[in-house]
C-alpha atoms as a PDB file:
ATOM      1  CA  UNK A   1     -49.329 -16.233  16.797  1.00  0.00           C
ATOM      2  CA  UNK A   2     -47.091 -18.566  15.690  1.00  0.00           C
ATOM      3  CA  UNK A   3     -43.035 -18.469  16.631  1.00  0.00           C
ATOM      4  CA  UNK A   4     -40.648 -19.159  13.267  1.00  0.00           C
ATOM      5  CA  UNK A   5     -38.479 -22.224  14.383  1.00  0.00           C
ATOM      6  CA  UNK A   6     -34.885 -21.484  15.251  1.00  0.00           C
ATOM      7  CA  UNK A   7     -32.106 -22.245  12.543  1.00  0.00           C
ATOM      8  CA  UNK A   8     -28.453 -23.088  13.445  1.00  0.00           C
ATOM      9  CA  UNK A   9     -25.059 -21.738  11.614  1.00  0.00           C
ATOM     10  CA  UNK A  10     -23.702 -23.846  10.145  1.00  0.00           C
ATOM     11  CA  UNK A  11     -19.478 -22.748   9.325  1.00  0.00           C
ATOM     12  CA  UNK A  12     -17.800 -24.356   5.997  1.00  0.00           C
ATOM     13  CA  UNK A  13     -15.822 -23.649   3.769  1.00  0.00           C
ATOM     14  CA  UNK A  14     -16.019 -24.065   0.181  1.00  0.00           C
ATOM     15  CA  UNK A  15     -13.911 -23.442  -2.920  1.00  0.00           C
ATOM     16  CA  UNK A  16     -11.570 -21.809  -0.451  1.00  0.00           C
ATOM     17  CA  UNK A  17     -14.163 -18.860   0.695  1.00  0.00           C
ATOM     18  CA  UNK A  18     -15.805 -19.301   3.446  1.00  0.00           C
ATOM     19  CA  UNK A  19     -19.152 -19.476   3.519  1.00  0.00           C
ATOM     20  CA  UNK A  20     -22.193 -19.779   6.277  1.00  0.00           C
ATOM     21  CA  UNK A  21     -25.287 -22.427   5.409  1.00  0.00           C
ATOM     22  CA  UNK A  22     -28.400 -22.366   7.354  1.00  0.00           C
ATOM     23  CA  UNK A  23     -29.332 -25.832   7.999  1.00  0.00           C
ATOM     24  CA  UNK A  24     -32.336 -26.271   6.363  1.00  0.00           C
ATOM     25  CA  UNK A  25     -33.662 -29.479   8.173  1.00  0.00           C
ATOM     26  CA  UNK A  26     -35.593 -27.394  10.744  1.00  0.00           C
ATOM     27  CA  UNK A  27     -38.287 -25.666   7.910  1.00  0.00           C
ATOM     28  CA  UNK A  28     -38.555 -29.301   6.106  1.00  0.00           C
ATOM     29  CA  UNK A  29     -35.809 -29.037   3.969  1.00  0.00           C
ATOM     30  CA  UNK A  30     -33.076 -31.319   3.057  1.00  0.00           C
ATOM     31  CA  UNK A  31     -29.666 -30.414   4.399  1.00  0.00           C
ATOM     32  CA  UNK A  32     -26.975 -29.539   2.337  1.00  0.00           C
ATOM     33  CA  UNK A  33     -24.093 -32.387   2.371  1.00  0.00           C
ATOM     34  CA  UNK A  34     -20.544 -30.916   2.113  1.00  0.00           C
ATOM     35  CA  UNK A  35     -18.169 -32.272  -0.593  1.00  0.00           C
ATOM     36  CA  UNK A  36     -15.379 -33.994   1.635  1.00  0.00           C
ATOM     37  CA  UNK A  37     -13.425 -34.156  -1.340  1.00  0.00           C
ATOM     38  CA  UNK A  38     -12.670 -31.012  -1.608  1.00  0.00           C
ATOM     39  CA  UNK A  39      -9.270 -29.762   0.230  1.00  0.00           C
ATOM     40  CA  UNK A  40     -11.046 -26.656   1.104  1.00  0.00           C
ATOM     41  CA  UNK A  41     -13.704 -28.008   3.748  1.00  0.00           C
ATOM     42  CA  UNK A  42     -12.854 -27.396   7.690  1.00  0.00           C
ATOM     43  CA  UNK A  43     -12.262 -30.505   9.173  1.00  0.00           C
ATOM     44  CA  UNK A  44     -14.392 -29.461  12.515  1.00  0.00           C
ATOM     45  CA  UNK A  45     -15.198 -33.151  13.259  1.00  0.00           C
ATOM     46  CA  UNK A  46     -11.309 -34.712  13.041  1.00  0.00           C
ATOM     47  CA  UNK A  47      -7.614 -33.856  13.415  1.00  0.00           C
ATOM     48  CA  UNK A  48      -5.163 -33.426  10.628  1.00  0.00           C
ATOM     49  CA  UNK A  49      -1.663 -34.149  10.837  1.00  0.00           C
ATOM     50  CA  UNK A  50       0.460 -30.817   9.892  1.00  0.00           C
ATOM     51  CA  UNK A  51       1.145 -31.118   6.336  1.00  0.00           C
ATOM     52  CA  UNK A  52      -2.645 -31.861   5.787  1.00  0.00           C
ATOM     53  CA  UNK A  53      -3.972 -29.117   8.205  1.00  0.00           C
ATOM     54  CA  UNK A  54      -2.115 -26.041   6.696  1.00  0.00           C
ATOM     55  CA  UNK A  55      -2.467 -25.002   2.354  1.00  0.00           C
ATOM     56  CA  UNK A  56       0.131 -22.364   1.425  1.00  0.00           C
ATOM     57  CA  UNK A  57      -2.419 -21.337  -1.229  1.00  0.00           C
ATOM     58  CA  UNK A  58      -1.334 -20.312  -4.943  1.00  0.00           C
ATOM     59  CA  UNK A  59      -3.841 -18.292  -5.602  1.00  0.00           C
ATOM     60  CA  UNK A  60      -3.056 -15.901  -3.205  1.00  0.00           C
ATOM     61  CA  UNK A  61       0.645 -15.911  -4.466  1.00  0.00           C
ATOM     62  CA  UNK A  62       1.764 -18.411  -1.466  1.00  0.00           C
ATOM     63  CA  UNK A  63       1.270 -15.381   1.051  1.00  0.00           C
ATOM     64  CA  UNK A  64      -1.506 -16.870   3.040  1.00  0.00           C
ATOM     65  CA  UNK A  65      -2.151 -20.020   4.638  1.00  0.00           C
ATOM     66  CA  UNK A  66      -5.545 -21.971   4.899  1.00  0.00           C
ATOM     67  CA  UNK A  67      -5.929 -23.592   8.142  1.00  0.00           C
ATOM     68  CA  UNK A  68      -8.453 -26.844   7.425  1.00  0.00           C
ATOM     69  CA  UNK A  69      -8.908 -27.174  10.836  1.00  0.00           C
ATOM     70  CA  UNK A  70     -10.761 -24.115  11.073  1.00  0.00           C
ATOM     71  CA  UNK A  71     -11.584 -23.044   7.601  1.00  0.00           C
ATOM     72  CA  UNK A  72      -9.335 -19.279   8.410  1.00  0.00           C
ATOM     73  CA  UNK A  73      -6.751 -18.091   5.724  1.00  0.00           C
ATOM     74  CA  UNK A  74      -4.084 -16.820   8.232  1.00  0.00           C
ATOM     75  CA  UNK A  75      -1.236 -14.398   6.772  1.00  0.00           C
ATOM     76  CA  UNK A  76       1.738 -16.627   5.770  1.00  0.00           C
ATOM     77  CA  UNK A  77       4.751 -14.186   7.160  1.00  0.00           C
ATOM     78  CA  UNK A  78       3.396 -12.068  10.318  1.00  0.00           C
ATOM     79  CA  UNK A  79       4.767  -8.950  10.893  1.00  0.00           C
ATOM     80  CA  UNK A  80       7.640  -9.303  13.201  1.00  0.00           C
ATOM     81  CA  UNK A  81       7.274  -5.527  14.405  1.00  0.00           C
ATOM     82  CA  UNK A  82       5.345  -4.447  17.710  1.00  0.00           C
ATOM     83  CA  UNK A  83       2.443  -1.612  17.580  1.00  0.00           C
ATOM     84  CA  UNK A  84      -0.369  -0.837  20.300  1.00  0.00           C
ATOM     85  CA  UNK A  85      -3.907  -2.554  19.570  1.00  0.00           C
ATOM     86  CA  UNK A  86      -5.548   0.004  17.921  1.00  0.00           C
ATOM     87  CA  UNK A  87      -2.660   0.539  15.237  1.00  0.00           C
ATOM     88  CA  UNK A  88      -2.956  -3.084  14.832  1.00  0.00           C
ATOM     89  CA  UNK A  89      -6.525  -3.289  14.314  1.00  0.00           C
ATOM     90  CA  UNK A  90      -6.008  -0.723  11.223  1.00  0.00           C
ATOM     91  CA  UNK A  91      -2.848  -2.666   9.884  1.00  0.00           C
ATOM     92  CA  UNK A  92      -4.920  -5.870   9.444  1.00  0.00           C
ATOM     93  CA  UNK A  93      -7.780  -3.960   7.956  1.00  0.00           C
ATOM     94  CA  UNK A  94      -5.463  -1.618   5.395  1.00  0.00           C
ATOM     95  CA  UNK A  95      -3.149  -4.598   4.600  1.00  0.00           C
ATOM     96  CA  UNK A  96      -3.332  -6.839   1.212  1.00  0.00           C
ATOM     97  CA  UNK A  97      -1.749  -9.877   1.036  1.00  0.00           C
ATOM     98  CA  UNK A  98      -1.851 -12.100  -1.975  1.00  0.00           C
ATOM     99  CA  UNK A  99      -3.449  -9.457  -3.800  1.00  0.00           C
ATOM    100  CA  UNK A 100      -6.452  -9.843  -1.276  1.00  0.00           C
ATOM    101  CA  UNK A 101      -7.901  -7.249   1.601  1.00  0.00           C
ATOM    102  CA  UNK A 102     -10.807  -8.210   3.661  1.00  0.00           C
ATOM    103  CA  UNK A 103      -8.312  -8.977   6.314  1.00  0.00           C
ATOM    104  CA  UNK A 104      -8.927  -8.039  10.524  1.00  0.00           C
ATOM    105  CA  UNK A 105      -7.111  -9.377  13.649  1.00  0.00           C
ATOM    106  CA  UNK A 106      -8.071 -12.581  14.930  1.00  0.00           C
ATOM    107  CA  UNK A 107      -9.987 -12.874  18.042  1.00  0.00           C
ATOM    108  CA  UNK A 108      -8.357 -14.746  21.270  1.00  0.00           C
ATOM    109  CA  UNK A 109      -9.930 -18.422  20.048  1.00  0.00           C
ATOM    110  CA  UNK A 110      -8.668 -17.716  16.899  1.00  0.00           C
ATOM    111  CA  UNK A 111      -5.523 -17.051  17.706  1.00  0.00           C
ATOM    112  CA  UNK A 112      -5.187 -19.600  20.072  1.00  0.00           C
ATOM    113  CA  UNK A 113      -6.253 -22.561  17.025  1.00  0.00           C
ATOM    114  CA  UNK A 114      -2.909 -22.401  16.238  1.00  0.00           C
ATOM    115  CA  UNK A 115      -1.372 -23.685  19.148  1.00  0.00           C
ATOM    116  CA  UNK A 116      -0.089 -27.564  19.551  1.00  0.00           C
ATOM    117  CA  UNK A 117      -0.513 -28.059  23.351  1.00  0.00           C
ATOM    118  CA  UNK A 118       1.707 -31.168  22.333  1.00  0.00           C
ATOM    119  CA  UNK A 119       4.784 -29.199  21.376  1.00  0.00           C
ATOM    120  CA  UNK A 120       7.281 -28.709  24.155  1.00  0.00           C
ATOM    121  CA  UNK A 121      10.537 -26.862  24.560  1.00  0.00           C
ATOM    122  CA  UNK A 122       9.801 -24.536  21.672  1.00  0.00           C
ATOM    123  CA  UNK A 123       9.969 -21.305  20.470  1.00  0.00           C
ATOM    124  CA  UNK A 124       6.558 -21.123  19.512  1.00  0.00           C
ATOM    125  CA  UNK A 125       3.595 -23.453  20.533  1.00  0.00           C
ATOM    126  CA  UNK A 126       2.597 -24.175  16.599  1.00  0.00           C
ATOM    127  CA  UNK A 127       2.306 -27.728  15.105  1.00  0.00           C
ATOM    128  CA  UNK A 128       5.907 -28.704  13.885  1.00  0.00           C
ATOM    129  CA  UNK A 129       6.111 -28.215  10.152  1.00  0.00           C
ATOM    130  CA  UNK A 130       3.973 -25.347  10.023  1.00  0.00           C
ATOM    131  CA  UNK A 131       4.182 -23.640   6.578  1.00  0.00           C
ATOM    132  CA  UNK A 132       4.310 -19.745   8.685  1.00  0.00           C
ATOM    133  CA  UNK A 133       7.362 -17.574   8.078  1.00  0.00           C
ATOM    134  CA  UNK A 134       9.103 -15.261   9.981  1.00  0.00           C
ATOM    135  CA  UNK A 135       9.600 -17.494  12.682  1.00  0.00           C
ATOM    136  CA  UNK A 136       6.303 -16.287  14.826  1.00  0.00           C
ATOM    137  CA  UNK A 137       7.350 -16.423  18.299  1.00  0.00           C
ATOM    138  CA  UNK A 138       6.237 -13.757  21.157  1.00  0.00           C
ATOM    139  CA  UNK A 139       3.065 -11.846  22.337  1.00  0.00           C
ATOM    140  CA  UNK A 140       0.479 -11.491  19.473  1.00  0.00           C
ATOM    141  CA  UNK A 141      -2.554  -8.890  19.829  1.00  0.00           C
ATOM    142  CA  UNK A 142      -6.294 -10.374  19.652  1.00  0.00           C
ATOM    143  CA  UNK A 143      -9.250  -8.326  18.672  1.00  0.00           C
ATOM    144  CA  UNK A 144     -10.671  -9.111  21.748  1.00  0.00           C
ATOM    145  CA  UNK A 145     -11.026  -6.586  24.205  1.00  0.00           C
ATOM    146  CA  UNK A 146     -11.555  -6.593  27.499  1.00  0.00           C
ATOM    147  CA  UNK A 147     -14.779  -5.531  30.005  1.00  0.00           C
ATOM    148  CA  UNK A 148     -12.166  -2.764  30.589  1.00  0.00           C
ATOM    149  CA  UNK A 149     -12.067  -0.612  27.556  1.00  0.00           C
ATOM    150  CA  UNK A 150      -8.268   0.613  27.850  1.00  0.00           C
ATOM    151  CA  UNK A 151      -7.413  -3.456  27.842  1.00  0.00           C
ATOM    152  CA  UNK A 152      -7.532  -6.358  25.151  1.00  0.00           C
ATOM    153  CA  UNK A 153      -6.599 -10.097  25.122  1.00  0.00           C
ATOM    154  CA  UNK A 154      -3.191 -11.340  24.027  1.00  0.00           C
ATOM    155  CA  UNK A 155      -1.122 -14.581  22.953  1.00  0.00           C
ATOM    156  CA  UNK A 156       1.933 -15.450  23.908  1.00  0.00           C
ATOM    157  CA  UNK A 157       2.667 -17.646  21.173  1.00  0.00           C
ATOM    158  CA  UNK A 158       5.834 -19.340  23.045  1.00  0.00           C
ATOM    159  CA  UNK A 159       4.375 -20.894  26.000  1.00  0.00           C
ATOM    160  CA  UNK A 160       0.580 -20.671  24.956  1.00  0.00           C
ATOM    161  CA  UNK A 161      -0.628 -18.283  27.684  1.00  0.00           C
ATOM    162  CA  UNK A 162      -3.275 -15.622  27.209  1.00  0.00           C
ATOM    163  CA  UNK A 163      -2.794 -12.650  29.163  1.00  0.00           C
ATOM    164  CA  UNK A 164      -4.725  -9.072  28.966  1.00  0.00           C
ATOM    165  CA  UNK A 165      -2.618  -5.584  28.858  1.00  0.00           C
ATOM    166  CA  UNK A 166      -2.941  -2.130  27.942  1.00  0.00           C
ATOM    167  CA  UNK A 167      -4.484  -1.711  24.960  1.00  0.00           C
ATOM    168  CA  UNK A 168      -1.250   0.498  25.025  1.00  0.00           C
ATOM    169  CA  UNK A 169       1.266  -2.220  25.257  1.00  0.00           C
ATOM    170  CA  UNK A 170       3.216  -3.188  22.158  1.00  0.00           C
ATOM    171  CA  UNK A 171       3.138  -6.536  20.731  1.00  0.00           C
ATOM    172  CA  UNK A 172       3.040  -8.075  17.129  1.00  0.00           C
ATOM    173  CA  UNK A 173       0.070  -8.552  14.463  1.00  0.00           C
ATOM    174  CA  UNK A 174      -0.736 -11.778  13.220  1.00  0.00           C
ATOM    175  CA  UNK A 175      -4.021 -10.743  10.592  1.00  0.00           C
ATOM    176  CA  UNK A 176      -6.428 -13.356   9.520  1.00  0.00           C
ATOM    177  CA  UNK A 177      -9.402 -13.368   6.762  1.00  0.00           C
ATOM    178  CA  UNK A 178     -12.816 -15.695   7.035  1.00  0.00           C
ATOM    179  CA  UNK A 179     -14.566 -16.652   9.687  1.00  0.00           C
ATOM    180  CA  UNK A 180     -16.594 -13.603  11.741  1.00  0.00           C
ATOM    181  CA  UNK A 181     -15.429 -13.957  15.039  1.00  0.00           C
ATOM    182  CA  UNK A 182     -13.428 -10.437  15.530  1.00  0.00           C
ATOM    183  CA  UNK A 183     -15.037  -9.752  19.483  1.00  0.00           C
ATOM    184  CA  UNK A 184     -14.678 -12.942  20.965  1.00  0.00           C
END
């Protein structure tokens, strides 16, 4: 019996969805080249400065942000008000922004993309001249959860630290779209 050959994931993002390729080199195919050209490809191999990392995009009426780095559309203006994790869970998941649903909260490494470890003495850890409103500063809720069921993961977005808590516990709700990474 012969074993099929393995194929890896390849993450991109194109025409401002994001998408998943298989690479195709591994059955004999030729592998699919990205169009670099295009603003809407994740930039997984280099660093962007600010003002080319983060898109306020139109099309979802300047609500959300696409991070290039990472190839997530993050909400533009997190909510500023504190809820347990499961109530967050459902606010990403019931929310529209830009029109759009298909949003979820953002697991730990998500989350934790945003962060500048350059930026010092600062409210929040984000790259300065981030597009984000509603000043984000404080402890953000994760989607990942902990080996103990009544805990999750959680950011706080001031000095960078991740810390776990009572699933119980109260903090803010940052949602994101894309990517597939909700349990990490």
């Amino acid at each position: 019996m012969v074993e099929p050959k393995r194929r890896r994931i390849i993450n991109g993002v194109v025409s401002s969805a994001l998408v998943f390729s298989v690479g195709l080199a591994d059955v004999g195919q030729a592998q699919p080249t990205p169009d670099r050209s295009s603003p809407f490809v994740a930039s997984w191999n280099r660093t962007l400065p600010t003002e080319a990392r983060f898109i306020v995009l139109a099309n979802f009426n300047s609500e959300a942000v696409l991070d290039q780095d990472t190839g997530l559309l993050w909400e533009r203006s997190p909510a500023t008000a504190r809820t347990d994790w499961k109530a967050a869970k459902s606010a990403c998941l019931n929310k529209t922004i830009g029109g759009q649903r298909g949003w979820r909260l953002p697991s730990i490494v998500e989350l934790t993309s945003l962060l500048d470890p350059s930026v010092q003495d600062s409210a929040a850890m984000l790259p300065s001249g981030h597009p984000f409103l509603n000043n984000p500063t404080g402890f953000y809720w994760s989607a990942s959860a902990d080996a103990d069921p009544s805990k999750a993961w959680h950011l706080h977005l001031s000095d960078g630290h991740v810390h776990m808590a009572s699933k119980a516990s109260a903090f803010k709700v940052w949602c994101v779209r894309g990517g597939g990474a909700a349990d990490q």
